[in-house]
C-alpha atoms as a PDB file:
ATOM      1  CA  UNK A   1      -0.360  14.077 -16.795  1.00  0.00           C
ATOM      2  CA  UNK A   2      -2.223  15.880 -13.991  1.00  0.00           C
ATOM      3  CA  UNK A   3      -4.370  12.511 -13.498  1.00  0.00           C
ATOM      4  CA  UNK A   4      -1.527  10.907 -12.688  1.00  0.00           C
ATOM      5  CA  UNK A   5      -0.228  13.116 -10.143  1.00  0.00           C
ATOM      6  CA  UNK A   6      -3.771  13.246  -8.611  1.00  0.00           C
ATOM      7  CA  UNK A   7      -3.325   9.265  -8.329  1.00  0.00           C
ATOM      8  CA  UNK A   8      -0.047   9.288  -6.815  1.00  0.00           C
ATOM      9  CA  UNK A   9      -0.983  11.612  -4.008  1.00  0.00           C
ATOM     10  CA  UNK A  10      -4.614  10.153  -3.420  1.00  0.00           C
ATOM     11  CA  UNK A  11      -2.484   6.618  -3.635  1.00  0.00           C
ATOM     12  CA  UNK A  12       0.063   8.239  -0.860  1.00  0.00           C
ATOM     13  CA  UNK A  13      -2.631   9.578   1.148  1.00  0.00           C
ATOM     14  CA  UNK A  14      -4.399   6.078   1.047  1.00  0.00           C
ATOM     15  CA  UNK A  15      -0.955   4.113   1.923  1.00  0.00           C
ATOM     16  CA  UNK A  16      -0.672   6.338   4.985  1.00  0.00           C
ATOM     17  CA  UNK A  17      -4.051   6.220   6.121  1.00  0.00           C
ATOM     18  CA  UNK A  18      -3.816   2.098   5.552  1.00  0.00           C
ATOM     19  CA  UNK A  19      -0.571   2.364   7.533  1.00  0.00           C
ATOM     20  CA  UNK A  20      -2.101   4.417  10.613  1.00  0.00           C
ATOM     21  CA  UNK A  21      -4.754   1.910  10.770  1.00  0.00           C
ATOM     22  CA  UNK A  22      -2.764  -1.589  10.601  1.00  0.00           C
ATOM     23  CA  UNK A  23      -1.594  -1.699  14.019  1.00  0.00           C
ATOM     24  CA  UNK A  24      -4.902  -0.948  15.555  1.00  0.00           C
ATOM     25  CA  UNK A  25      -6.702  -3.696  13.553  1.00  0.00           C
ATOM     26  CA  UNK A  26      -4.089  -6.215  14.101  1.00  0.00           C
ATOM     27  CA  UNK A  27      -4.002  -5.546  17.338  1.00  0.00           C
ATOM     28  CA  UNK A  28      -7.667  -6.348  17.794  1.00  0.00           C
ATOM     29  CA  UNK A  29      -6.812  -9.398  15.837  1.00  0.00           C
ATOM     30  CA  UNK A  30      -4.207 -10.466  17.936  1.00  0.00           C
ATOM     31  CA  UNK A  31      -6.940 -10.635  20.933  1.00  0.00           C
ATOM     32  CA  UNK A  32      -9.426 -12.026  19.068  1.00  0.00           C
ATOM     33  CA  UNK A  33      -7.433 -14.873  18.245  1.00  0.00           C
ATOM     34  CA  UNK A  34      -6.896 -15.972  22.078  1.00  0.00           C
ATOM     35  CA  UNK A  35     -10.415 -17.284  21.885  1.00  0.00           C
ATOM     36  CA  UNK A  36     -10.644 -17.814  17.736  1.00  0.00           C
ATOM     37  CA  UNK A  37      -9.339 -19.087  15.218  1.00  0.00           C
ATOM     38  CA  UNK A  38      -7.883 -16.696  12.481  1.00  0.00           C
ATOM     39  CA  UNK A  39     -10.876 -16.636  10.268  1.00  0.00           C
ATOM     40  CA  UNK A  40     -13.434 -16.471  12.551  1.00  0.00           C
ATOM     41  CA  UNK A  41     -11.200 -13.590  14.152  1.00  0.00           C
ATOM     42  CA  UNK A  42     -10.895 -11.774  11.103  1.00  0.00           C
ATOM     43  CA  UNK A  43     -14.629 -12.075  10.075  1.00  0.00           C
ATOM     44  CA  UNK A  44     -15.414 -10.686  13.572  1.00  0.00           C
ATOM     45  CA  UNK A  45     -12.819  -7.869  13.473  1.00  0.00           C
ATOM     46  CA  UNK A  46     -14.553  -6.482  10.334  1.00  0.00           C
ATOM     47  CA  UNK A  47     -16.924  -4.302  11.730  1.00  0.00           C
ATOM     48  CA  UNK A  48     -15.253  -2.559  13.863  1.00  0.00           C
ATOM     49  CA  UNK A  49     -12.004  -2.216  11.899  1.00  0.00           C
ATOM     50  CA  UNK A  50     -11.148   0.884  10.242  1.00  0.00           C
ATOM     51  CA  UNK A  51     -13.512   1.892   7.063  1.00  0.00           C
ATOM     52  CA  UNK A  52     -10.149   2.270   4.613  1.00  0.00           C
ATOM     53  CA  UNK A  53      -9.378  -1.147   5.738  1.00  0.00           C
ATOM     54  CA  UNK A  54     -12.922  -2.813   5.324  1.00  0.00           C
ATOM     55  CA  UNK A  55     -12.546  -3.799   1.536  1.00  0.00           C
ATOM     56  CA  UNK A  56      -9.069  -4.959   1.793  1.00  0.00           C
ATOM     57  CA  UNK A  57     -10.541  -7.408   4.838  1.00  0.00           C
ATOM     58  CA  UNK A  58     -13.396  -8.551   2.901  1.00  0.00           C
ATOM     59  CA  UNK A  59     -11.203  -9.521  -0.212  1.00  0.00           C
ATOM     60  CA  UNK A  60      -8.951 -11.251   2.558  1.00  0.00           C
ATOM     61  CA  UNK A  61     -12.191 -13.152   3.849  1.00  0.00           C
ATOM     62  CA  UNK A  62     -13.121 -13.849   0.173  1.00  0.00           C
ATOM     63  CA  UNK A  63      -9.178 -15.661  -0.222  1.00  0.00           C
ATOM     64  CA  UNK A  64      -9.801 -17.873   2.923  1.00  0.00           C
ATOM     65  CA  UNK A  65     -12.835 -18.873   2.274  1.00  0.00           C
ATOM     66  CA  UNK A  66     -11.417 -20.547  -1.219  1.00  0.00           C
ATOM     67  CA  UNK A  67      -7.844 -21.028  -0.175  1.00  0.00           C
ATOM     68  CA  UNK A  68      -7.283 -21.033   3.345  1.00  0.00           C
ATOM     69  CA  UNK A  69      -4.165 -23.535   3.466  1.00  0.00           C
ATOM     70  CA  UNK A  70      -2.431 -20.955   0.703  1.00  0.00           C
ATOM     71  CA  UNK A  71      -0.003 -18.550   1.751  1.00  0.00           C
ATOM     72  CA  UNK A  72      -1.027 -16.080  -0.743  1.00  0.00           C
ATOM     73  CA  UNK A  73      -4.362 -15.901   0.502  1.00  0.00           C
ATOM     74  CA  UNK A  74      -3.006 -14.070   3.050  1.00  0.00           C
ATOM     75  CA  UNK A  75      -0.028 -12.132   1.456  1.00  0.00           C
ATOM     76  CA  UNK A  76      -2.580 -10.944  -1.120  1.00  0.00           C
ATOM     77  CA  UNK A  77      -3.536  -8.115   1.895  1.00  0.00           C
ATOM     78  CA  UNK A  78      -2.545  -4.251   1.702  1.00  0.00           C
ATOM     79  CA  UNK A  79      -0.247  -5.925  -0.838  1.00  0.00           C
ATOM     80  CA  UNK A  80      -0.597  -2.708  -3.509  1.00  0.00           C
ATOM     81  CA  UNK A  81       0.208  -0.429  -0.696  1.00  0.00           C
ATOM     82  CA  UNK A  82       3.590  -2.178  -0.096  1.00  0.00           C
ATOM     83  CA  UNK A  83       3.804  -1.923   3.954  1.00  0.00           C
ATOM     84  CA  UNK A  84       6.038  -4.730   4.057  1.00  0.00           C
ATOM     85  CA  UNK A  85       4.845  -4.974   8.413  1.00  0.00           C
ATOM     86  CA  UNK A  86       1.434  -6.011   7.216  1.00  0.00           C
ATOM     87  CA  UNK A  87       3.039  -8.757   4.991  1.00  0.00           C
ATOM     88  CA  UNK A  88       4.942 -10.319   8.039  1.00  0.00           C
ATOM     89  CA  UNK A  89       2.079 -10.362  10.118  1.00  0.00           C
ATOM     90  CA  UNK A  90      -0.278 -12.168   7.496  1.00  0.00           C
ATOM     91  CA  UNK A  91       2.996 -14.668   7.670  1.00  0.00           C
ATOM     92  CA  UNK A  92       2.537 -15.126  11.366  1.00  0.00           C
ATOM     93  CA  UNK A  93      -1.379 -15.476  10.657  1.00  0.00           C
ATOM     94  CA  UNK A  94      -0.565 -17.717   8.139  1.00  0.00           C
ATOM     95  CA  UNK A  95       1.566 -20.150  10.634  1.00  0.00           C
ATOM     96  CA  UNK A  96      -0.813 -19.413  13.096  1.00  0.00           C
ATOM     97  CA  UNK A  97      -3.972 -20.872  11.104  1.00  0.00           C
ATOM     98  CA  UNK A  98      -1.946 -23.555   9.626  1.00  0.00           C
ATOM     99  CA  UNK A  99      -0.318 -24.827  13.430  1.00  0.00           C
ATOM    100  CA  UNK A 100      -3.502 -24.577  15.036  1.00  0.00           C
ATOM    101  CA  UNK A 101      -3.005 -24.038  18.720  1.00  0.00           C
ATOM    102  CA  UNK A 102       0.524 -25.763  19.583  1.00  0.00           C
ATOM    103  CA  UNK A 103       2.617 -23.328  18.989  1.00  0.00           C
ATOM    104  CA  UNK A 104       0.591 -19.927  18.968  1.00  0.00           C
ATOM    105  CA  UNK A 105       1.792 -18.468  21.714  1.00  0.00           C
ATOM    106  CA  UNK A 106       5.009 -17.776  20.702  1.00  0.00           C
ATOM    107  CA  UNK A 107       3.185 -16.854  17.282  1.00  0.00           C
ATOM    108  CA  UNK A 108       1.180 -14.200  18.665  1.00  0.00           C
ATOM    109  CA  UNK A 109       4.421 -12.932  20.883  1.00  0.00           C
ATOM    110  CA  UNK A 110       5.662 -12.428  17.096  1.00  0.00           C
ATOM    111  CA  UNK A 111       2.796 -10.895  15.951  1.00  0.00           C
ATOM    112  CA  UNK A 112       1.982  -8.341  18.953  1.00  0.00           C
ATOM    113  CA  UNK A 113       6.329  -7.376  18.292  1.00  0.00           C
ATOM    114  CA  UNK A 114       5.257  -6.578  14.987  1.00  0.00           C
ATOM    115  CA  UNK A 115       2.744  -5.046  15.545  1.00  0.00           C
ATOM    116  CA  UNK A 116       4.419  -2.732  18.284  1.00  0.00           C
ATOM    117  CA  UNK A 117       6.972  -2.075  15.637  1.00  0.00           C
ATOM    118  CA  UNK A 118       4.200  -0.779  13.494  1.00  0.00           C
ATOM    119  CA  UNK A 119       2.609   1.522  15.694  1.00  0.00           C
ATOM    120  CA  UNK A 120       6.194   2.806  16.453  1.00  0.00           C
ATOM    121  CA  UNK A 121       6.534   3.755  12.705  1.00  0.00           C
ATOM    122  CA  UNK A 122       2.881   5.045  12.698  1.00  0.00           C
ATOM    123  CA  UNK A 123       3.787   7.702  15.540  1.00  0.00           C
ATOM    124  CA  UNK A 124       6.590   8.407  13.518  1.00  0.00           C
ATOM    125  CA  UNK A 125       4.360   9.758  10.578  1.00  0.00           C
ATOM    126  CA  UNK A 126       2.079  11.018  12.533  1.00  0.00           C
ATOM    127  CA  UNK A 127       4.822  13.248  14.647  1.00  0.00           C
ATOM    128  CA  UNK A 128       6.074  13.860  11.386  1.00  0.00           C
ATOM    129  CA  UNK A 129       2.788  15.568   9.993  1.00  0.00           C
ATOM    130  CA  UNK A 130       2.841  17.240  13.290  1.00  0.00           C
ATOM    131  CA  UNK A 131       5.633  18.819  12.732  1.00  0.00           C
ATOM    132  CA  UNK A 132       5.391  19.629   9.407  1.00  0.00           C
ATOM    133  CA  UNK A 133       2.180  21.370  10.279  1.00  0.00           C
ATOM    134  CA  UNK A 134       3.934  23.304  13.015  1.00  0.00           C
ATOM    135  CA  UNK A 135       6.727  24.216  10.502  1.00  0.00           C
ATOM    136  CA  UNK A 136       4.376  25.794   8.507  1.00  0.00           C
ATOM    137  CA  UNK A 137       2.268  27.723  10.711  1.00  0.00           C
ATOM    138  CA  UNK A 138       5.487  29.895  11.618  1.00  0.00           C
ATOM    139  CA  UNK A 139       6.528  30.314   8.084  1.00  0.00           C
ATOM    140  CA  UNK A 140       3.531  31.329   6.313  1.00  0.00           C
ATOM    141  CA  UNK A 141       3.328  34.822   8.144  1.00  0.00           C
ATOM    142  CA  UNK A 142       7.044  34.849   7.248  1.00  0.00           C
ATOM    143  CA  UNK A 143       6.565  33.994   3.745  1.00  0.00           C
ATOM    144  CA  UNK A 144       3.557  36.208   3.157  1.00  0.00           C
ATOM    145  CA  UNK A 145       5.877  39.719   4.297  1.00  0.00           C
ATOM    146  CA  UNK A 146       8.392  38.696   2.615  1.00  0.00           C
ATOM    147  CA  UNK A 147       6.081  38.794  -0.431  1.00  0.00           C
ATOM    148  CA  UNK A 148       4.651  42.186   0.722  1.00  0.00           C
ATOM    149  CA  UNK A 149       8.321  43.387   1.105  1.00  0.00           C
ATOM    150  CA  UNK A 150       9.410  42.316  -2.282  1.00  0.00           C
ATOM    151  CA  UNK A 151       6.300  43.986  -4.124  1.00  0.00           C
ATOM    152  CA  UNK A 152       6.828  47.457  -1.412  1.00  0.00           C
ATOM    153  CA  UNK A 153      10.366  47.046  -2.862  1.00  0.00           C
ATOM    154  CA  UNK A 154       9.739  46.583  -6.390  1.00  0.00           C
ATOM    155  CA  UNK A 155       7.314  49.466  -6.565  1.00  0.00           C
ATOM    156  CA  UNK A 156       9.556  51.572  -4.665  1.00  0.00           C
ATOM    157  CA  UNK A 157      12.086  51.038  -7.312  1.00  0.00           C
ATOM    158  CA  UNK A 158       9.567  51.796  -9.945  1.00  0.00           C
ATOM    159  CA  UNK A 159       8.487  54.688  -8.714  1.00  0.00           C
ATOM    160  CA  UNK A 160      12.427  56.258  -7.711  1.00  0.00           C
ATOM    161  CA  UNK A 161      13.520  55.320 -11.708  1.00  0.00           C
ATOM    162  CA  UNK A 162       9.888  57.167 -12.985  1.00  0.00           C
ATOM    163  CA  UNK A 163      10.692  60.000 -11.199  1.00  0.00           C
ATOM    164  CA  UNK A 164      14.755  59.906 -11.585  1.00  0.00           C
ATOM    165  CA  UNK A 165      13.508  59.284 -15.255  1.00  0.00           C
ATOM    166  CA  UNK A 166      11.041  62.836 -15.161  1.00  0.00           C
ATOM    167  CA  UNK A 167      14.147  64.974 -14.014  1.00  0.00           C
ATOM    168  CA  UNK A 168      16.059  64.807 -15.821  1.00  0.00           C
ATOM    169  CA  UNK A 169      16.600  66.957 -19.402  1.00  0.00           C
ATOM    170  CA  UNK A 170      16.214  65.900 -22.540  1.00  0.00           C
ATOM    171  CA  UNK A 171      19.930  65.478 -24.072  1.00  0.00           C
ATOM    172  CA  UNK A 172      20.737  67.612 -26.912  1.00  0.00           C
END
């Protein structure tokens, strides 16, 4: 049971740490491909692309090299981690490769919206974590007297009832 927990949150942190690093990589796509094509822009945008991204880009690679007319070759990326952004922009990649040049600029219009819309969502989390780190910050000094204050209370009351308990006679 605990193994499974310990998956889901090392899976969460993983998904979030995939999703902070999308719109970056993408991004760096997206200008790679105004002189490239899409897998010569992908191959080059592996080594500088973010290290929890590097496998999923080299089993990406791996797809194109075998199927590079399939869809699924591309819609096969980040595809455990469920960021539905990612999927859409493989899409445009997709079209992209498959169109050539002709109609790529309105492609990579596309692509650079979605990828703006996924930075958007990955200052969202990050704010978020921000926030929740700020949240806790103040409450922890709260929390940890209101412990003290309980326990000062509780043996407070022990001590009134011991001695309340010591005065009185024995009944007879």
């Amino acid at each position: 049971m605990q193994h499974k927990v310990g998956y889901q949150i090392a899976k969460r942190d993983v998904k979030e740490a995939v999703y902070l690093a999308l719109p970056g990589w993408f991004m760096e796509l997206a200008l790679l491909l105004q002189n490239n094509n899409v897998q010569v822009s992908i191959e080059k945008s592996k080594n500088s692309a973010p290290p929890v991204l590097r496998y999923e880009i080299e089993c990406l690679e791996e797809r194109l090299k075998k199927t590079p007319e399939k869809l699924s070759a591309y819609t096969e990326f980040c595809k455990e981690f469920d960021v539905p952004e990612a999927q859409n922009c493989m899409k445009m990649l997709h079209a992209v490769a498959e169109m050539g040049t002709g109609d790529a600029v309105t492609q990579m219009n596309h692509l650079i919206m979605h990828v703006n819309e996924m930075q958007n969502r990955a200052e969202e989390i990050r704010n978020g974590k921000i926030a929740f780190r700020q949240k806790m910050i103040f409450s922890y000094p709260v929390i940890a007297a209101t412990v003290k204050l309980l326990i000062d209370l509780t043996v407070g009351m022990i001590m009134m009832f011991h001695m309340l308990g010591s005065m009185g006679g024995a009944v007879q």
